[in-house]
C-alpha atoms as a PDB file:
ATOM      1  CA  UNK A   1       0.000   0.000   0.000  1.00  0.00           C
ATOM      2  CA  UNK A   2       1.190   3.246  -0.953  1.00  0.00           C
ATOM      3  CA  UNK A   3       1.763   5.998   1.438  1.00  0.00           C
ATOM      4  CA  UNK A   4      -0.413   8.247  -0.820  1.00  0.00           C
ATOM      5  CA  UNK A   5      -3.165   5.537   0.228  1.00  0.00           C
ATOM      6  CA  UNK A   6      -5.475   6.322   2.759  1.00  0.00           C
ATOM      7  CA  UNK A   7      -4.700   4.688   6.119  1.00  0.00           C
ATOM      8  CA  UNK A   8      -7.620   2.463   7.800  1.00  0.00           C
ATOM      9  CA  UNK A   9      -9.010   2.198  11.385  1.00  0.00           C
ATOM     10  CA  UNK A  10     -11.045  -1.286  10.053  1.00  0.00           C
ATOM     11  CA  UNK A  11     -13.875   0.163  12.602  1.00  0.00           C
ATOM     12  CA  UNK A  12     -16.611  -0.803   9.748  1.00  0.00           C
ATOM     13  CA  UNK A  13     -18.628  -3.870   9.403  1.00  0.00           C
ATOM     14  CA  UNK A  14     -20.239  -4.368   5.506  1.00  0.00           C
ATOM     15  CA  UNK A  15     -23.048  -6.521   5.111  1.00  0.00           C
ATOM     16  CA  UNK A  16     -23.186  -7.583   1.553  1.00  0.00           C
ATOM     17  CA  UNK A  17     -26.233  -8.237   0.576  1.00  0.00           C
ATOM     18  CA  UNK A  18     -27.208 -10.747  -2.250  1.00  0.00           C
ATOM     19  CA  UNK A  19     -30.572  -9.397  -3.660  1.00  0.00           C
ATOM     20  CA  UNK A  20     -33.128 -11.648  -5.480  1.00  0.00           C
ATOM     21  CA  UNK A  21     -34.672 -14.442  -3.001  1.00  0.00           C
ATOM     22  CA  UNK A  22     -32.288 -12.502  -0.190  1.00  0.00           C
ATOM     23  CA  UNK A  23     -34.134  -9.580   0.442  1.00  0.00           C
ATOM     24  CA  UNK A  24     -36.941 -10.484  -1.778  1.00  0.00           C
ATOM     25  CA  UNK A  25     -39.241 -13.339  -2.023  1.00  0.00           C
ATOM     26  CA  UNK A  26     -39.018 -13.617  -5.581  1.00  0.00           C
ATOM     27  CA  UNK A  27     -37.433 -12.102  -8.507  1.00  0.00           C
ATOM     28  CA  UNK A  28     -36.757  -8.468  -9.108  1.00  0.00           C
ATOM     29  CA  UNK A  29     -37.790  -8.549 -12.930  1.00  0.00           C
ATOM     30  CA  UNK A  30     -41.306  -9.560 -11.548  1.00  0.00           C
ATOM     31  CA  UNK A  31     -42.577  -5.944 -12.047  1.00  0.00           C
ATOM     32  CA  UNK A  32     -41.078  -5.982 -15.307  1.00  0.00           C
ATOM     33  CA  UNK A  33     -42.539  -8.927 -17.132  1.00  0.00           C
ATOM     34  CA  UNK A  34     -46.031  -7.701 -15.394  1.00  0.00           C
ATOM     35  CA  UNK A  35     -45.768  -4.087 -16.710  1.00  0.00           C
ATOM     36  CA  UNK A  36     -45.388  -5.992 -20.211  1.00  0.00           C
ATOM     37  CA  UNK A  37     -47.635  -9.042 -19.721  1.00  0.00           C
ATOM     38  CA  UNK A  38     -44.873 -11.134 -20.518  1.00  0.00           C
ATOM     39  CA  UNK A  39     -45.309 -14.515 -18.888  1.00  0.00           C
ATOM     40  CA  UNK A  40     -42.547 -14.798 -16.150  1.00  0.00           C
ATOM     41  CA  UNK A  41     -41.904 -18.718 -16.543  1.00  0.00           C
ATOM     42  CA  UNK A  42     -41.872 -18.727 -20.144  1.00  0.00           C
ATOM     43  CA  UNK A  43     -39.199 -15.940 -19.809  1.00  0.00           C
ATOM     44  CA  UNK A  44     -36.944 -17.954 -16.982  1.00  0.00           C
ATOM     45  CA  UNK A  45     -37.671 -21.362 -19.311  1.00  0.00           C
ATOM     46  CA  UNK A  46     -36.335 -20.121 -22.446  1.00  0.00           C
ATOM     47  CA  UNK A  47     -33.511 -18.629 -20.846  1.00  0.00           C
ATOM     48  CA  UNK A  48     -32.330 -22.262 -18.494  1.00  0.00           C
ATOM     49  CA  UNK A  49     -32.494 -23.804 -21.750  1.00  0.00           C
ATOM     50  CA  UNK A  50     -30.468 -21.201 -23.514  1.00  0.00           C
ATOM     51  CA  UNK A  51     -26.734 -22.949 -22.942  1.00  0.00           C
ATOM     52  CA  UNK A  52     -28.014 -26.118 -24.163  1.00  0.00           C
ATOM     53  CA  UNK A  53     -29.778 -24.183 -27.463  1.00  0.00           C
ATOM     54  CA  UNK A  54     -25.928 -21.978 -27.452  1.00  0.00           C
ATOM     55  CA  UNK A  55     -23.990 -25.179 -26.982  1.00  0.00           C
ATOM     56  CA  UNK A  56     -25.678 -27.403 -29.749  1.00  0.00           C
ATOM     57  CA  UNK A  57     -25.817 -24.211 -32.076  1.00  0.00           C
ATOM     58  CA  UNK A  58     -21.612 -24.953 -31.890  1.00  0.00           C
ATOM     59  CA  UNK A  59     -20.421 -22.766 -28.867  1.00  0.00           C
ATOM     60  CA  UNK A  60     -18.034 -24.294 -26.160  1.00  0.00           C
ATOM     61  CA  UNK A  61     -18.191 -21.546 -23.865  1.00  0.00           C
ATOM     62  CA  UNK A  62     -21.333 -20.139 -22.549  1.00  0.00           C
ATOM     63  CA  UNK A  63     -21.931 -17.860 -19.677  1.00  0.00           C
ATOM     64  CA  UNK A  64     -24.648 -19.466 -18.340  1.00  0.00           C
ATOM     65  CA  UNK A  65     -24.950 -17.080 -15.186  1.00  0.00           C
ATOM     66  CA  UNK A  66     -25.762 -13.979 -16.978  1.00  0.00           C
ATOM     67  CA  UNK A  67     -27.100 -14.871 -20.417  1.00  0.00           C
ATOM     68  CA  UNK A  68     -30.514 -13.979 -19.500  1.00  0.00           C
ATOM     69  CA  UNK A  69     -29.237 -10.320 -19.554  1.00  0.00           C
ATOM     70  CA  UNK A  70     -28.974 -10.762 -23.576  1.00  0.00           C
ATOM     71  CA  UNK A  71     -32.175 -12.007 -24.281  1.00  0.00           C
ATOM     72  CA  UNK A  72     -34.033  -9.146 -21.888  1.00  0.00           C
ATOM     73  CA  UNK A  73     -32.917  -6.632 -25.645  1.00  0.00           C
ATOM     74  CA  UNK A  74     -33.728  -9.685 -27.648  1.00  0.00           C
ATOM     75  CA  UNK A  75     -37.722  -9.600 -26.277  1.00  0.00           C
ATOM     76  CA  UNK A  76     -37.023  -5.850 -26.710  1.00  0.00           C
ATOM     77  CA  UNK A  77     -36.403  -5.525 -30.477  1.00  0.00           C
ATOM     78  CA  UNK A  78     -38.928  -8.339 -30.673  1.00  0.00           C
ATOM     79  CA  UNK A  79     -41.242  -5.891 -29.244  1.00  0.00           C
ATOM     80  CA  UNK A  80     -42.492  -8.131 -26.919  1.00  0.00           C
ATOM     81  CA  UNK A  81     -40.463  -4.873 -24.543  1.00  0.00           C
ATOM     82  CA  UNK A  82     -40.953  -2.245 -26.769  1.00  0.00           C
ATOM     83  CA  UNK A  83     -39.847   0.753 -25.465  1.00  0.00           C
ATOM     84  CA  UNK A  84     -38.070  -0.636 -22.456  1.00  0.00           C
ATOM     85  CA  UNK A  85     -35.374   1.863 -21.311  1.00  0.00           C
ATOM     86  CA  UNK A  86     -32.716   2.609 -18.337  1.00  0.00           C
ATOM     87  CA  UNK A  87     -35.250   5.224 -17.033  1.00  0.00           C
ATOM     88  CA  UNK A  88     -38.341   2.791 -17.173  1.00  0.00           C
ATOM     89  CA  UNK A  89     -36.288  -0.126 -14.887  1.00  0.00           C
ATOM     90  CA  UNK A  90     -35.570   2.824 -12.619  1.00  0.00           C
ATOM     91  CA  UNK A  91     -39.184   3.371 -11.920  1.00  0.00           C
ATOM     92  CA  UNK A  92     -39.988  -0.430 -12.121  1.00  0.00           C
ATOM     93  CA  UNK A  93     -37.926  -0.444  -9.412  1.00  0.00           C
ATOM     94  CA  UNK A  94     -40.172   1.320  -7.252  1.00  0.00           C
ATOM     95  CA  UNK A  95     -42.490  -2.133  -7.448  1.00  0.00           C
ATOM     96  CA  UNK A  96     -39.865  -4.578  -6.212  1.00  0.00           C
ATOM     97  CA  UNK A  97     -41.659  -6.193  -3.468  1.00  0.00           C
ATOM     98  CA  UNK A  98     -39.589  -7.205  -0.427  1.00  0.00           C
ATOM     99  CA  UNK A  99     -39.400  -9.716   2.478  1.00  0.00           C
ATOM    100  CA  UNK A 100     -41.153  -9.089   5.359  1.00  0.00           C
ATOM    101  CA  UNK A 101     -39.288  -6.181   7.793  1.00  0.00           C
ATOM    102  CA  UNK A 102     -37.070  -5.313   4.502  1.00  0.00           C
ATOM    103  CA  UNK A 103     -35.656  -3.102   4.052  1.00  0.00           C
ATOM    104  CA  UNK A 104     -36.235  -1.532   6.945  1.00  0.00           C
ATOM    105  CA  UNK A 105     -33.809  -3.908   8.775  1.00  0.00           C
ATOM    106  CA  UNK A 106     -30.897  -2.600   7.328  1.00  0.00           C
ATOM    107  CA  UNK A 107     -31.324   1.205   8.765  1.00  0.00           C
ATOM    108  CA  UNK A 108     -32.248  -0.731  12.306  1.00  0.00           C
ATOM    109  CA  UNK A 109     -28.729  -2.702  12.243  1.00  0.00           C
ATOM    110  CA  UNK A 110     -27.105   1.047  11.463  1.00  0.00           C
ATOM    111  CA  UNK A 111     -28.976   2.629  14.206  1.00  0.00           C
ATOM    112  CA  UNK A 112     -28.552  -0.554  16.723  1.00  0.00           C
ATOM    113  CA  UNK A 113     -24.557  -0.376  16.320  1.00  0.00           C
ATOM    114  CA  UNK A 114     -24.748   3.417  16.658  1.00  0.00           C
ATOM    115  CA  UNK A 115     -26.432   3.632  19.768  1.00  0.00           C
ATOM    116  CA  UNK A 116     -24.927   0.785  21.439  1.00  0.00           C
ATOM    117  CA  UNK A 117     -22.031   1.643  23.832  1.00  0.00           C
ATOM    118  CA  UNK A 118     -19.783  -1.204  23.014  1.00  0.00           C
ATOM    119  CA  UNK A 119     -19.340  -0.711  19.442  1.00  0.00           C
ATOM    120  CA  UNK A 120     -19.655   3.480  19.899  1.00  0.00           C
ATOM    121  CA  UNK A 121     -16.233   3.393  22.044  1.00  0.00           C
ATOM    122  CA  UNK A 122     -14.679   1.866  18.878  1.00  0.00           C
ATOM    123  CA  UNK A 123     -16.325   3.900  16.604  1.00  0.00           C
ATOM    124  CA  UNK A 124     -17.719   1.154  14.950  1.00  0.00           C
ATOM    125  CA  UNK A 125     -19.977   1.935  12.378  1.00  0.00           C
ATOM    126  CA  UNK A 126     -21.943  -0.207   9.181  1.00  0.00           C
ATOM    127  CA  UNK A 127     -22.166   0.095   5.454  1.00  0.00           C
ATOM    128  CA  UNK A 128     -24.857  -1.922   3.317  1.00  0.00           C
ATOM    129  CA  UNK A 129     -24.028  -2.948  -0.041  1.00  0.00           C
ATOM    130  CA  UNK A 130     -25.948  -5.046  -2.425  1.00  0.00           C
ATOM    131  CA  UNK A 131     -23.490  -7.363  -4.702  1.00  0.00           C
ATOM    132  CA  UNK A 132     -26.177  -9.038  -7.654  1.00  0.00           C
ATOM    133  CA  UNK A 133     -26.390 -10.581 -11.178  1.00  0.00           C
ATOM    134  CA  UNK A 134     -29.738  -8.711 -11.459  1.00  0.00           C
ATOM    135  CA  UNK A 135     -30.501  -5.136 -12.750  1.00  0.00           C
ATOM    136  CA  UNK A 136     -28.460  -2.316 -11.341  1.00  0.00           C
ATOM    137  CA  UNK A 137     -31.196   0.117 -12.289  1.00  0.00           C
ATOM    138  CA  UNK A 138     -34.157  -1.209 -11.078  1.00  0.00           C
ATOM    139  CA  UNK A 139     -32.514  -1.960  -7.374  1.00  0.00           C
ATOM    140  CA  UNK A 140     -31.689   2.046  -7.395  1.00  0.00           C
ATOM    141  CA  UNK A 141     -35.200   2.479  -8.018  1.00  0.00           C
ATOM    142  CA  UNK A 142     -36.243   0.468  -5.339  1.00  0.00           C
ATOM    143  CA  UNK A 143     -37.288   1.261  -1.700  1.00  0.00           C
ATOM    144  CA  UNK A 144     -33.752  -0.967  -0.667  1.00  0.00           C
ATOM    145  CA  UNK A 145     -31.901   2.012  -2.388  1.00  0.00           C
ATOM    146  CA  UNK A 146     -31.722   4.987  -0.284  1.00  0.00           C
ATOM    147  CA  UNK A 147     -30.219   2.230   2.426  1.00  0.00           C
ATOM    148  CA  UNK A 148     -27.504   1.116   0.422  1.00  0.00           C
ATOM    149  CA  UNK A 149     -23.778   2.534   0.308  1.00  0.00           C
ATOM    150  CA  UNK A 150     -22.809   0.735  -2.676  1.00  0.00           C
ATOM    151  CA  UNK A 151     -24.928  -1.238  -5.678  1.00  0.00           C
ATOM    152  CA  UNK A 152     -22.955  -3.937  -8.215  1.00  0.00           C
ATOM    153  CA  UNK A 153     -25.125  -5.393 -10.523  1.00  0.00           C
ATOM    154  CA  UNK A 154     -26.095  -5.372 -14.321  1.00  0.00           C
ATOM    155  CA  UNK A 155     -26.468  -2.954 -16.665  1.00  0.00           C
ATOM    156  CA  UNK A 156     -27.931  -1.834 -19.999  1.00  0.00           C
ATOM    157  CA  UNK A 157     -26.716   0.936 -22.393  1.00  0.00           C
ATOM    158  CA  UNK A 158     -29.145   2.330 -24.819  1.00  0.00           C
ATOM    159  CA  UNK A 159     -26.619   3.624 -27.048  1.00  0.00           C
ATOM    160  CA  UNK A 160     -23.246   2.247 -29.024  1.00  0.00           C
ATOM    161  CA  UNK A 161     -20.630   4.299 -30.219  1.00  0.00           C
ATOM    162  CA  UNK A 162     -20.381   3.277 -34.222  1.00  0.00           C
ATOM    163  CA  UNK A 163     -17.223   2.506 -35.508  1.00  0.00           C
ATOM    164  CA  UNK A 164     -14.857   5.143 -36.098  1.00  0.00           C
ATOM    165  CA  UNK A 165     -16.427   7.305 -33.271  1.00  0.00           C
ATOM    166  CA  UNK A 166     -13.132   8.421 -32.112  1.00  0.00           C
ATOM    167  CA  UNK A 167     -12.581  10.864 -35.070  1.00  0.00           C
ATOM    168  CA  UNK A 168     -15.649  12.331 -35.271  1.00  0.00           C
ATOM    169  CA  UNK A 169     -17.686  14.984 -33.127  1.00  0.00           C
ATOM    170  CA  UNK A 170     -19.165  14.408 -29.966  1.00  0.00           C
ATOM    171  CA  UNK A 171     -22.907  14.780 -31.174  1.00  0.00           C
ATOM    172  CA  UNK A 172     -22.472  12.507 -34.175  1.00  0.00           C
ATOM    173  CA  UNK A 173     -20.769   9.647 -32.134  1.00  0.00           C
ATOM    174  CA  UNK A 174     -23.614   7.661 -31.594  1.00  0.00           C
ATOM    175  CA  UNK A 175     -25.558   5.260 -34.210  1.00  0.00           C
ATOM    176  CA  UNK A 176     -28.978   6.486 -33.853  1.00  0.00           C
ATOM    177  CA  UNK A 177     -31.627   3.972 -32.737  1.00  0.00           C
ATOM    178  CA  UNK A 178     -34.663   6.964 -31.982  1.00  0.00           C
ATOM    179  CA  UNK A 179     -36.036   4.947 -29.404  1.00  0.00           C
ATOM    180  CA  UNK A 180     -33.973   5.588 -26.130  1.00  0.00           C
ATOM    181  CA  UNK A 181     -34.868   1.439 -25.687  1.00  0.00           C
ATOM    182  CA  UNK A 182     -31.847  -0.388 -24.096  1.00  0.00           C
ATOM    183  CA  UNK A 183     -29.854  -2.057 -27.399  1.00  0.00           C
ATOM    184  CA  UNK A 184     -27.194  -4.208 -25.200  1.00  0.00           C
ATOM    185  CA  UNK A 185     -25.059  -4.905 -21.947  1.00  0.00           C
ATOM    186  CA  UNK A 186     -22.987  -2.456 -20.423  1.00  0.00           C
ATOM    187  CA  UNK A 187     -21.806  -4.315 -17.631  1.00  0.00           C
ATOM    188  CA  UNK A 188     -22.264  -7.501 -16.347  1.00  0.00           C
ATOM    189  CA  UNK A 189     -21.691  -9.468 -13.105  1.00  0.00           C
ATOM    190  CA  UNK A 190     -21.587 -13.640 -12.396  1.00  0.00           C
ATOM    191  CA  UNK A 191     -21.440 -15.797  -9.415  1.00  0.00           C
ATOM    192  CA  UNK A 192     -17.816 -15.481 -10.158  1.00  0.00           C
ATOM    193  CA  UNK A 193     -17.427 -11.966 -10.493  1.00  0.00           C
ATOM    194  CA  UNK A 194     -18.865 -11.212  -7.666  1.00  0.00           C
ATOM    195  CA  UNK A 195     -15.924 -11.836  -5.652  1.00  0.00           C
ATOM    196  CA  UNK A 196     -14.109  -8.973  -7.587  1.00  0.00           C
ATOM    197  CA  UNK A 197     -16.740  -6.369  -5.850  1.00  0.00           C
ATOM    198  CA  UNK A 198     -16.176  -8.281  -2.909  1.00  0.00           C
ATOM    199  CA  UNK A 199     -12.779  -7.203  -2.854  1.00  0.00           C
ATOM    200  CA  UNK A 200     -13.158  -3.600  -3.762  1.00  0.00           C
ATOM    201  CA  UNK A 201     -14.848  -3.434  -0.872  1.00  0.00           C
ATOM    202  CA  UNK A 202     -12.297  -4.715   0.923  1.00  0.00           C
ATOM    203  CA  UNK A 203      -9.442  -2.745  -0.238  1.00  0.00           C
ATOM    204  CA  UNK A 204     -11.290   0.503  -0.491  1.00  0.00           C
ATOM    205  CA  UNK A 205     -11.243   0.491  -3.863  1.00  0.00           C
ATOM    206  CA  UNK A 206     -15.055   1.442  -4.677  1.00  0.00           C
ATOM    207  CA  UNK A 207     -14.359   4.355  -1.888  1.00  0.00           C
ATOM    208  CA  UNK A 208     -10.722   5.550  -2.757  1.00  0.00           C
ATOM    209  CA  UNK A 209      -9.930   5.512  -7.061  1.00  0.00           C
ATOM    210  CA  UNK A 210      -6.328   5.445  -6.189  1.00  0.00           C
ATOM    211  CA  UNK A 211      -6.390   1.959  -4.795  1.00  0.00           C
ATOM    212  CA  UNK A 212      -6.344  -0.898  -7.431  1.00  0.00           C
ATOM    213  CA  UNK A 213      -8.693  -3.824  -6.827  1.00  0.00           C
ATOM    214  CA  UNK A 214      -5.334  -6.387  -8.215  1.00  0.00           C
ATOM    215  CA  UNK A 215      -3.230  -4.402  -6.372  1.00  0.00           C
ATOM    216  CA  UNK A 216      -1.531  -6.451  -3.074  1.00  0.00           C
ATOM    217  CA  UNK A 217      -2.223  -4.692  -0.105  1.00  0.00           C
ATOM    218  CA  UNK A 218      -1.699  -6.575   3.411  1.00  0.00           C
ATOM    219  CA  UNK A 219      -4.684  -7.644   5.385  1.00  0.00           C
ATOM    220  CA  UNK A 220      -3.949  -5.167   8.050  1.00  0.00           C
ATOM    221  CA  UNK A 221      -4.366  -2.355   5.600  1.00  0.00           C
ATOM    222  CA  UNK A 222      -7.578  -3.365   4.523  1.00  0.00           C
ATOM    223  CA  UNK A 223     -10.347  -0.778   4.865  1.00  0.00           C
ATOM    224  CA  UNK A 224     -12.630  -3.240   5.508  1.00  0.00           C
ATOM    225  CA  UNK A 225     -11.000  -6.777   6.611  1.00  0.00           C
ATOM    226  CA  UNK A 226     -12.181  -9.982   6.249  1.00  0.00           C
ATOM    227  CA  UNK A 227     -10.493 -13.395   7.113  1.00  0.00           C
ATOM    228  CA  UNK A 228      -9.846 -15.541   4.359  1.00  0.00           C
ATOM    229  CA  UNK A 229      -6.813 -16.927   5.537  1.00  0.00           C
ATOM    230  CA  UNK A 230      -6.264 -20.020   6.572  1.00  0.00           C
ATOM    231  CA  UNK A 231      -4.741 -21.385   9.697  1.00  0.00           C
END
């Protein structure tokens, strides 16, 4: 670790939070396939079967984890989600129904660590984060959101650069679709890759852009440890 790094107390706990069937009964895309009248299982079935469809169509490598992500703009330019955009998941958000005492919970552990002697002398304090292969947008739209210090999950873009973008002006960059509707993936995030968010959190990375997520930096400069050591 650098000396221009931060240096850390490690007097915060993060709970990382998985997100679909974690805080929420069900799926988060629920309010999504109902604002459409798409049928949910039909959705979920086509997409379990995708790797073996992917696989026999001549692929080795599939990413089963997060291929539903490219058929969500494959209903769209089917129209089957016309008009579906980054602004639209937002406010689908707002329909995400949680478990029972969620998501208040989370502002209750904040405010029981707060108040309680024992961790105040150490000036302990908690940070929320939510660490999913769902949709980024429609958690931030959620009631969850305003809870949470820190969100990694999917994400659309509703606009590609077109090839040779570089060279030419800002406002003529952009392949025009007319439609603001989502056209692809901007970012995605596995069972795998989840561990790399896992990490930033650890290092300080997501709070501090000077430290690297590959960088090494020893345990005890951690701003938020974890053991994963072993004896």
């Amino acid at each position: 670790m650098s000396r221009s790094q931060p240096v850390f107390t490690q007097d915060i706990i993060a709970v990382i939070w998985d997100f679909d069937k974690t805080l929420t009964p069900g799926y988060m895309q629920a309010p999504l396939f109902r604002h459409y009248g798409v049928d949910e299982r039909t959705f979920w079935q086509e997409t379990n079967e995708m790797e073996n469809f992917l696989r026999n169509d001549g692929l080795d490598l599939v990413s089963a984890d997060s291929i539903y992500l490219q058929h969500i703009p494959t209903y769209v330019r089917e129209k089957k989600f016309e008009g579906l955009s980054n602004d639209l998941l937002f406010r689908l958000g707002a329909r995400i129904e949680f478990s029972p005492g969620i998501p208040e919970f989370l502002q209750t552990v904040r405010e029981y660590i707060a108040k309680t002697d024992e961790f105040r002398a150490q000036h302990i304090t908690v940070e929320h984060y939510v660490v999913s292969s769902g949709l980024r947008r429609m958690i931030l739209g959620s009631n969850v959101a305003k809870y949470l210090d820190g969100v990694w999950a999917c994400e659309f873009v509703e606009r590609f650069p077109r090839p040779g973008y570089l060279s030419e002006p800002a406002d003529s960059r952009y392949k025009a679709s007319g439609t603001g509707e989502i056209v692809g993936i901007g970012y995605s995030i596995d069972n795998t890759t989840k561990t790399r968010a896992i990490f930033e959190i650890n290092k300080g990375s997501n709070k501090y852009s000077e430290i690297d997520v590959n960088s090494f930096i020893p345990y005890d400069d951690r701003r938020i440890p974890f053991n994963c050591r072993r004896s």
